[in-house]
Structures are given as structure tokens and as C-alpha cells.
C-alpha atoms as a PDB file:
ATOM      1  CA  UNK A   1      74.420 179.015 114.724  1.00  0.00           C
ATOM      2  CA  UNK A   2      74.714 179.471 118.656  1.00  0.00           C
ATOM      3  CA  UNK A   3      78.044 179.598 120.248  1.00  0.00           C
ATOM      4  CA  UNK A   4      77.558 176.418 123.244  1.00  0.00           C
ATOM      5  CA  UNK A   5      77.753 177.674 126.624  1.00  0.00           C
ATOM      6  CA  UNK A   6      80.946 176.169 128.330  1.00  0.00           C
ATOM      7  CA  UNK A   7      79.853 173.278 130.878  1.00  0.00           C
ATOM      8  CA  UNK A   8      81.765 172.731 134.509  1.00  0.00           C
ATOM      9  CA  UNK A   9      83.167 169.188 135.051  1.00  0.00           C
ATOM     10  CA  UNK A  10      84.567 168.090 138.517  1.00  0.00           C
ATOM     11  CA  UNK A  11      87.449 165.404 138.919  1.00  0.00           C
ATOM     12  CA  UNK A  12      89.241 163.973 141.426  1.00  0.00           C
ATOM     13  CA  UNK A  13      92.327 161.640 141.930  1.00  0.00           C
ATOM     14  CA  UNK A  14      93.568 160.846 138.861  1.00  0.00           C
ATOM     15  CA  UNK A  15      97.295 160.014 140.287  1.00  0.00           C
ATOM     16  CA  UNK A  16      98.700 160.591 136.649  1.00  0.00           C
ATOM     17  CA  UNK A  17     102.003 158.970 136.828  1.00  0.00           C
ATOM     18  CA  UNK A  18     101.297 157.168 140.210  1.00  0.00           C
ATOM     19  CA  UNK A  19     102.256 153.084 138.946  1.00  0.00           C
ATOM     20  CA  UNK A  20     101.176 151.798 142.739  1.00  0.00           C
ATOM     21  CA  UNK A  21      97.481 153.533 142.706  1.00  0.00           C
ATOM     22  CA  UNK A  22      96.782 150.479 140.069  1.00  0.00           C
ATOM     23  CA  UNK A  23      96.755 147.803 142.702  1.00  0.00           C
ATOM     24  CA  UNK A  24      96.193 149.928 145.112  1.00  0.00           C
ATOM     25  CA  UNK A  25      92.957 150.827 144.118  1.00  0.00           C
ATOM     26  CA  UNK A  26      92.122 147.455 141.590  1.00  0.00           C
ATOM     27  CA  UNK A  27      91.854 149.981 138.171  1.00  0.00           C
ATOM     28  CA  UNK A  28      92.387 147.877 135.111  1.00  0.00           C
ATOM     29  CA  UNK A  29      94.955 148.688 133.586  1.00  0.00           C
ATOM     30  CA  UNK A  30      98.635 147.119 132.711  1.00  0.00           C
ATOM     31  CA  UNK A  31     100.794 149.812 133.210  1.00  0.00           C
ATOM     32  CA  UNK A  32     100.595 153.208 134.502  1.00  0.00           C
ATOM     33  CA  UNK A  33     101.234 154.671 130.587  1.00  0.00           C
ATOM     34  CA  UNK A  34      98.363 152.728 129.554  1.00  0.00           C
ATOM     35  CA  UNK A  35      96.411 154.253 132.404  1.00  0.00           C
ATOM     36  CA  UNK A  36      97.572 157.568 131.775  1.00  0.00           C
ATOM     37  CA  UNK A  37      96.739 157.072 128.429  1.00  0.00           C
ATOM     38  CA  UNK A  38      92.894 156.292 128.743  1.00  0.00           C
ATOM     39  CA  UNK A  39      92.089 158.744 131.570  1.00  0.00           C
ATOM     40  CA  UNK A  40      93.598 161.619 129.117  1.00  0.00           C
ATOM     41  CA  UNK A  41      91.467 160.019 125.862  1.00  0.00           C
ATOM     42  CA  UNK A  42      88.386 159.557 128.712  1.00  0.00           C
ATOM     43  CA  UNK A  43      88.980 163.896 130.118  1.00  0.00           C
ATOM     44  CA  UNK A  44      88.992 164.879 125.998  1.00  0.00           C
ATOM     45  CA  UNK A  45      86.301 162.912 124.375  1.00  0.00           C
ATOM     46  CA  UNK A  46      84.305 164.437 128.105  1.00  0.00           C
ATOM     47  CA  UNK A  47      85.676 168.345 128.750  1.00  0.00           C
ATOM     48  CA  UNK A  48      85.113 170.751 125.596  1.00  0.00           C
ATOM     49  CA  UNK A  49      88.621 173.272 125.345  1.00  0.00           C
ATOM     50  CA  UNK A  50      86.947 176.259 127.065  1.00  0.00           C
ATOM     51  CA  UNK A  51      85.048 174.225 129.703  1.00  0.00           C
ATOM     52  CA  UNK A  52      85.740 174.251 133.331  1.00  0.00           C
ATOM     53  CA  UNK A  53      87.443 171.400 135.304  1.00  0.00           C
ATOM     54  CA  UNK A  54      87.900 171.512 139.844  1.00  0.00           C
ATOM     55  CA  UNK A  55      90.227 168.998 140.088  1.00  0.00           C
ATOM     56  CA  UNK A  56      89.810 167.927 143.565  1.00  0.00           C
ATOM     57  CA  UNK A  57      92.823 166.655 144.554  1.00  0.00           C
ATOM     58  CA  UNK A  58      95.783 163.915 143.865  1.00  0.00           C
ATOM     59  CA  UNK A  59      96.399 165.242 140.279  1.00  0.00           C
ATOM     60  CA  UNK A  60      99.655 163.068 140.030  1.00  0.00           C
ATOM     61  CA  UNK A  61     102.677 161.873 141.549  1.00  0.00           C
ATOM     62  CA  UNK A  62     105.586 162.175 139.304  1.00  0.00           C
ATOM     63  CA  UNK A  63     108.106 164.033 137.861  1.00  0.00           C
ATOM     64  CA  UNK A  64     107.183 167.584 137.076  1.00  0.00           C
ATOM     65  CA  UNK A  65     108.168 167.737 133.340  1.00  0.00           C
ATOM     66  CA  UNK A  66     105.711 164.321 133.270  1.00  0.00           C
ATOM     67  CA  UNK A  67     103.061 165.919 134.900  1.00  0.00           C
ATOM     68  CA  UNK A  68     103.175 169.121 132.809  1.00  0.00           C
ATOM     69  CA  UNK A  69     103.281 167.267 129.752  1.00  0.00           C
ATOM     70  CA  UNK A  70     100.021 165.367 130.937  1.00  0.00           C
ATOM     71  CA  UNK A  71      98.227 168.612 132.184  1.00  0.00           C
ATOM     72  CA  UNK A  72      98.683 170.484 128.950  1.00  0.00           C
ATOM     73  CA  UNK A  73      97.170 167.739 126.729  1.00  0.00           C
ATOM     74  CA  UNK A  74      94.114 167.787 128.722  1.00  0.00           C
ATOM     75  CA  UNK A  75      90.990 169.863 127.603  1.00  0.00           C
ATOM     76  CA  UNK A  76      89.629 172.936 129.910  1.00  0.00           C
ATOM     77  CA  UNK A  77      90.063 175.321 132.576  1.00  0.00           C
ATOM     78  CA  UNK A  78      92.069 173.818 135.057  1.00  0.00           C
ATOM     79  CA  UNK A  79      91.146 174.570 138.766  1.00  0.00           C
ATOM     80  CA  UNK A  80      92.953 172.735 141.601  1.00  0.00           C
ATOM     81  CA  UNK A  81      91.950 172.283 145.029  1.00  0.00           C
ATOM     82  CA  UNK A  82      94.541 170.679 146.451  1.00  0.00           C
ATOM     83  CA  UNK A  83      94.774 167.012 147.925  1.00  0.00           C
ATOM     84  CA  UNK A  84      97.416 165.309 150.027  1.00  0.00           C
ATOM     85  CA  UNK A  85      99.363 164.664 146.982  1.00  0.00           C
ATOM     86  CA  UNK A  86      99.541 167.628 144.894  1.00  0.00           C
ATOM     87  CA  UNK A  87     102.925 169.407 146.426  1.00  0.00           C
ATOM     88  CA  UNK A  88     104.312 169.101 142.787  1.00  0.00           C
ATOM     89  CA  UNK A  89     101.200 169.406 141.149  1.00  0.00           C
ATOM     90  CA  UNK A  90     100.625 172.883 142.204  1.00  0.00           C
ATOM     91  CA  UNK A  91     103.386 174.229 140.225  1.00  0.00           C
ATOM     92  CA  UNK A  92     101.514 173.500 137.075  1.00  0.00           C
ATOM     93  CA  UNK A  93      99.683 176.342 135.336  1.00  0.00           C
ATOM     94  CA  UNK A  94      96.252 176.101 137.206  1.00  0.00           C
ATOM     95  CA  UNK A  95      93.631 179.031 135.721  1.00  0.00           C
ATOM     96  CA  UNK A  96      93.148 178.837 139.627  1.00  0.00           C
ATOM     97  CA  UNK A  97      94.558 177.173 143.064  1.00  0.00           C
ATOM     98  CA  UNK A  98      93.193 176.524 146.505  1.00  0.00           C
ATOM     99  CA  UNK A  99      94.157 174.660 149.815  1.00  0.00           C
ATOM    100  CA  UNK A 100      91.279 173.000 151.918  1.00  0.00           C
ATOM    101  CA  UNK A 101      88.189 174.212 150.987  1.00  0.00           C
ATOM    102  CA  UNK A 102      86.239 176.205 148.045  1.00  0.00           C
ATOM    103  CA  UNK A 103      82.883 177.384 147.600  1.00  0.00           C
ATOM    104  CA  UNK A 104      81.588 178.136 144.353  1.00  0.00           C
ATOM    105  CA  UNK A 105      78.242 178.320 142.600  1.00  0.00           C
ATOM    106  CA  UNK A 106      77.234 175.975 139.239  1.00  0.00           C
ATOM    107  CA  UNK A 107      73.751 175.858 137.915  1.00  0.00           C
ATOM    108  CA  UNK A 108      71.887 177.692 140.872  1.00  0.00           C
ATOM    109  CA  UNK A 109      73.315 175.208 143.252  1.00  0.00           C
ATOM    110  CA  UNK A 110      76.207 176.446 145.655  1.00  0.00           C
ATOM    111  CA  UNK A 111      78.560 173.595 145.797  1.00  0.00           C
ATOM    112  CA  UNK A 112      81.398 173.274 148.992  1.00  0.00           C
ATOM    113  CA  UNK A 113      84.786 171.695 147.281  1.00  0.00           C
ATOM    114  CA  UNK A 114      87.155 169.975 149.057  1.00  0.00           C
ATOM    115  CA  UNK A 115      89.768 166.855 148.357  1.00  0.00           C
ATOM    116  CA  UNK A 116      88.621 165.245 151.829  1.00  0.00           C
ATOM    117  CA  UNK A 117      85.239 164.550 152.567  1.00  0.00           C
ATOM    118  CA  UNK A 118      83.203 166.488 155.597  1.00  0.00           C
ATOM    119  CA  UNK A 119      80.317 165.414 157.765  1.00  0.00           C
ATOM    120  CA  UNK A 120      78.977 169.108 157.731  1.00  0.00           C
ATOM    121  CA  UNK A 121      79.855 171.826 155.402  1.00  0.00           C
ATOM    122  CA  UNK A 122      78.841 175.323 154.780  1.00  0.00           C
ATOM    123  CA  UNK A 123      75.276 175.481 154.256  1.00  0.00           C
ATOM    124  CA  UNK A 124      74.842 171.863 154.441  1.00  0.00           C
ATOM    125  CA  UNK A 125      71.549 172.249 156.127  1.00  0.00           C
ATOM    126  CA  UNK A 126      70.223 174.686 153.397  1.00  0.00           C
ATOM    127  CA  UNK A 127      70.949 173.065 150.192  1.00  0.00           C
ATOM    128  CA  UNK A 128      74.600 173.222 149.671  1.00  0.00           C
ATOM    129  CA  UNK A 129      76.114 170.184 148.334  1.00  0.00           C
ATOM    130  CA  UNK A 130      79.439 168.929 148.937  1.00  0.00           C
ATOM    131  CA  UNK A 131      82.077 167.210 146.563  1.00  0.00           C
ATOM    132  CA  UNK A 132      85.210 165.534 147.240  1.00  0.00           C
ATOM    133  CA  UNK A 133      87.793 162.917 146.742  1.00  0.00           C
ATOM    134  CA  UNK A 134      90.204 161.318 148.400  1.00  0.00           C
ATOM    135  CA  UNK A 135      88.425 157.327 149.121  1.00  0.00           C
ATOM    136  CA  UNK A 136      88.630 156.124 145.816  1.00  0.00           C
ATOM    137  CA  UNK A 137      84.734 155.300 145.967  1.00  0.00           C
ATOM    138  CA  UNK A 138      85.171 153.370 149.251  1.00  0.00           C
ATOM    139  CA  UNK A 139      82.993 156.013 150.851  1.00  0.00           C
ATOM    140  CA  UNK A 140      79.270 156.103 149.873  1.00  0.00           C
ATOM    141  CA  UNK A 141      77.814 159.241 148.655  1.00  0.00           C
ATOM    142  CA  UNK A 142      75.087 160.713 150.188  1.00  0.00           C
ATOM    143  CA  UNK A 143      71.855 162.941 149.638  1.00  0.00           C
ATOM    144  CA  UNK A 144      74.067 165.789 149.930  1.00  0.00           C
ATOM    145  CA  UNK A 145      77.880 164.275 148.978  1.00  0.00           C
ATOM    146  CA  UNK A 146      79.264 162.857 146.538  1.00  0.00           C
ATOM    147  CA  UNK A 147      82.574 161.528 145.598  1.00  0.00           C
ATOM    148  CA  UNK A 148      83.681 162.900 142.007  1.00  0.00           C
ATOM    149  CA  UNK A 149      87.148 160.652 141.825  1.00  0.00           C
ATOM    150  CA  UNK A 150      88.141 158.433 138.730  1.00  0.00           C
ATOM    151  CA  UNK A 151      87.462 155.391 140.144  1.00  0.00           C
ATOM    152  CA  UNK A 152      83.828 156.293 140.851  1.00  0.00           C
ATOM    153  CA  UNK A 153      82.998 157.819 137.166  1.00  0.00           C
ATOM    154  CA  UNK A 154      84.406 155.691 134.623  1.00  0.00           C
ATOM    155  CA  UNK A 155      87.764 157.254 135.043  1.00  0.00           C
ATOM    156  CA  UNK A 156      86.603 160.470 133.526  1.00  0.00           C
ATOM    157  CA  UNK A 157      85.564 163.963 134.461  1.00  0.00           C
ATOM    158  CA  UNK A 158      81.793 163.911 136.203  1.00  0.00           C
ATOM    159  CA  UNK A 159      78.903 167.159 135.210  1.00  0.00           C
ATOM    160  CA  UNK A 160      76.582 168.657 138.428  1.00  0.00           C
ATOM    161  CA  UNK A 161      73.599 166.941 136.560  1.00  0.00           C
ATOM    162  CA  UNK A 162      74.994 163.631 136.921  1.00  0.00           C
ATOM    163  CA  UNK A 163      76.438 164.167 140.439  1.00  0.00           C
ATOM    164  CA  UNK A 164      72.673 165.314 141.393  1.00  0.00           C
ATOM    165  CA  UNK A 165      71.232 162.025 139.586  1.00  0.00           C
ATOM    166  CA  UNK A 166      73.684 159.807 142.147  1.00  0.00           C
ATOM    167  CA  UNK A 167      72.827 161.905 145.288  1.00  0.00           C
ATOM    168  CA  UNK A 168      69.136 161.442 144.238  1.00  0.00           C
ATOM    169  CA  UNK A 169      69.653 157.478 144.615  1.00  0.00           C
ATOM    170  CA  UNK A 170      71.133 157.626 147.696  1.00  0.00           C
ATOM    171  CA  UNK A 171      67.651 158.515 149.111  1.00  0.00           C
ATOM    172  CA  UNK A 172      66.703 155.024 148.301  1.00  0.00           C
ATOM    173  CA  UNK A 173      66.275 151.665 145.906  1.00  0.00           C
ATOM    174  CA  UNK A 174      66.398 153.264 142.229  1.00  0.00           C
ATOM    175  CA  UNK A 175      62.598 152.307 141.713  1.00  0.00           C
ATOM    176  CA  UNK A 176      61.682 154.409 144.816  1.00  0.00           C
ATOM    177  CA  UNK A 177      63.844 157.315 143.290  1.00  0.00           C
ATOM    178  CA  UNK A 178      62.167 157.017 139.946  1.00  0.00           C
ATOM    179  CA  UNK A 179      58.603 156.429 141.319  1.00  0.00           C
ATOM    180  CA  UNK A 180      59.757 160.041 143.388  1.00  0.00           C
ATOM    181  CA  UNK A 181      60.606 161.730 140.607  1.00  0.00           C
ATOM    182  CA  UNK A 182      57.634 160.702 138.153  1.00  0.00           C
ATOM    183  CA  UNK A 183      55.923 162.914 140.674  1.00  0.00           C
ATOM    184  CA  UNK A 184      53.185 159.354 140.640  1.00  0.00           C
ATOM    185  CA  UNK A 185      54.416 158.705 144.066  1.00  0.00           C
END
């Protein structure tokens, strides 16, 4: 039997704790523990224990002991690139921490990481894809950016193949994309 190779998931503001991002951003939910609640269940039944989570940002907004409690139920290897609202997050046990912006590289693709979104990026001319937070979906994604927050994925961690599927039909009406892709076009 193979061993599975460990995926990479990227997240952004999840406001664990955060009661006023429910009206604030219309997510359904009664309370802020039932929200808590579901976005934990929705990161474990998505991230496998030795997978990789970037957490882009706006991890929560409450006490620390809360937010500690939170972060060590969920699943993975828990990488932070800090948002506007992370001053007490960042005192959680990250497997890694960084302000502004990270580059990495996932699946061939070099990837530019950051809780705000850019207009140009590192790259951005020659492939290099961007991800960020921060808008709570109100900002479109583009060919080349997308926004991997809660409130644009279900309320649950997002993979590079399904970030690459959106950015593909942002190029145009999903038939278009398809017809593209079928290579009949």
C-alpha cells in the first residue's frame, strides 16, 4: 500500500472567535460557536494531519487561550502570513510565520502569498499566480488572482487545482472555458 503524498491547502479569514464578522460579512450562522464549530468540522473532513495549510491572514480575534484551543484541533501544517488581524494570532505555534508577502512553489507553479491583494506581483507577467484574502469575496478573482478566504470556498480550506479551475473562468462564460479546454475550440 502507498503512503499518500501530503497535499497543500490555502485559507484565509476565518475570524475564529470574531461574533461581528457574521453580519458583517452575511455567513449563516447563529452564533459565533456555531460558526466556529462548522469551519473546524469543514478544515478536518478537508486538510489530512500531515498536510500543509498558508493561512492568509485574519486567523481570529479573541482571547488567546480561545484561539489556541481552536488552532490545535485543526488538521495540518500551520503556516501564517499575517493579516491585519493576527497580532494575537501570531503567538500560536505556526510550523512557520511571515509579514507581507511570501513566495513559495506548489505543483510546478510559483505562487506570491499575501493577506491583501496586489495589482502586480513578483513574476506576475511570467506565470506566477497570486493568492490572498482580506475582501471577503467582494473582490473578483482574476486570470492570475484569486481570493482563497472562507467566505469564497464553502468556509473551508481551498487546493491549487481548484484555485486554477476558478482563475480559468475568469477568462470568460464557463462554456467558453470548457469549449477552451476540450482543446475543440
Amino acid at each position: 500500500m502507498e503512503a499518500s503524498v501530503p497535499d497543500t491547502w490555502f485559507v484565509a479569514d476565518t475570524h475564529f472567535l470574531h461574533a461581528g464578522v457574521i453580519p458583517a460579512c452575511r455567513r449563516p450562522f447563529s452564533s459565533i460557536a456555531e460558526h466556529d464549530a462548522c469551519l473546524t468540522e469543514a478544515w478536518n473532513a478537508t486538510v489530512a494531519p500531515g498536510d500543509t495549510v498558508y493561512h492568509l491572514g485574519d486567523f481570529a480575534l479573541g482571547p488567546a487561550e480561545a484561539a489556541e484551543r481552536i488552532f490545535r484541533k485543526l488538521h495540518g501544517r500551520k503556516c501564517l502570513i499575517a493579516g491585519n488581524h493576527d497580532k494575537r494570532s501570531r503567538k500560536l505555534p505556526w510550523a512557520e510565520q511571515h509579514d507581507g508577502i511570501r513566495e513559495i512553489s506548489v505543483e510546478g507553479r510559483h505562487l506570491v502569498l499575501c493577506h491583501f491583494p496586489l495589482r502586480a506581483w513578483s513574476r506576475s507577467f511570467r506565470g506566477s499566480l497570486h493568492l490572498y484574502g482580506h475582501t471577503h469575496g467582494t473582490l473578483p478573482g482574476t486570470t492570475q488572482s484569486c481570493d482563497v478566504g472562507v467566505d469564497v470556498w464553502g468556509y473551508r480550506p481551498v487546493s491549487l487545482t481548484d484555485i486554477i479551475d476558478a482563475m480559468a473562468l475568469a477568462e470568460g462564460p464557463p462554456e467558453e472555458v470548457a469549449l477552451a479546454r476540450s482543446g475543440l475550440a
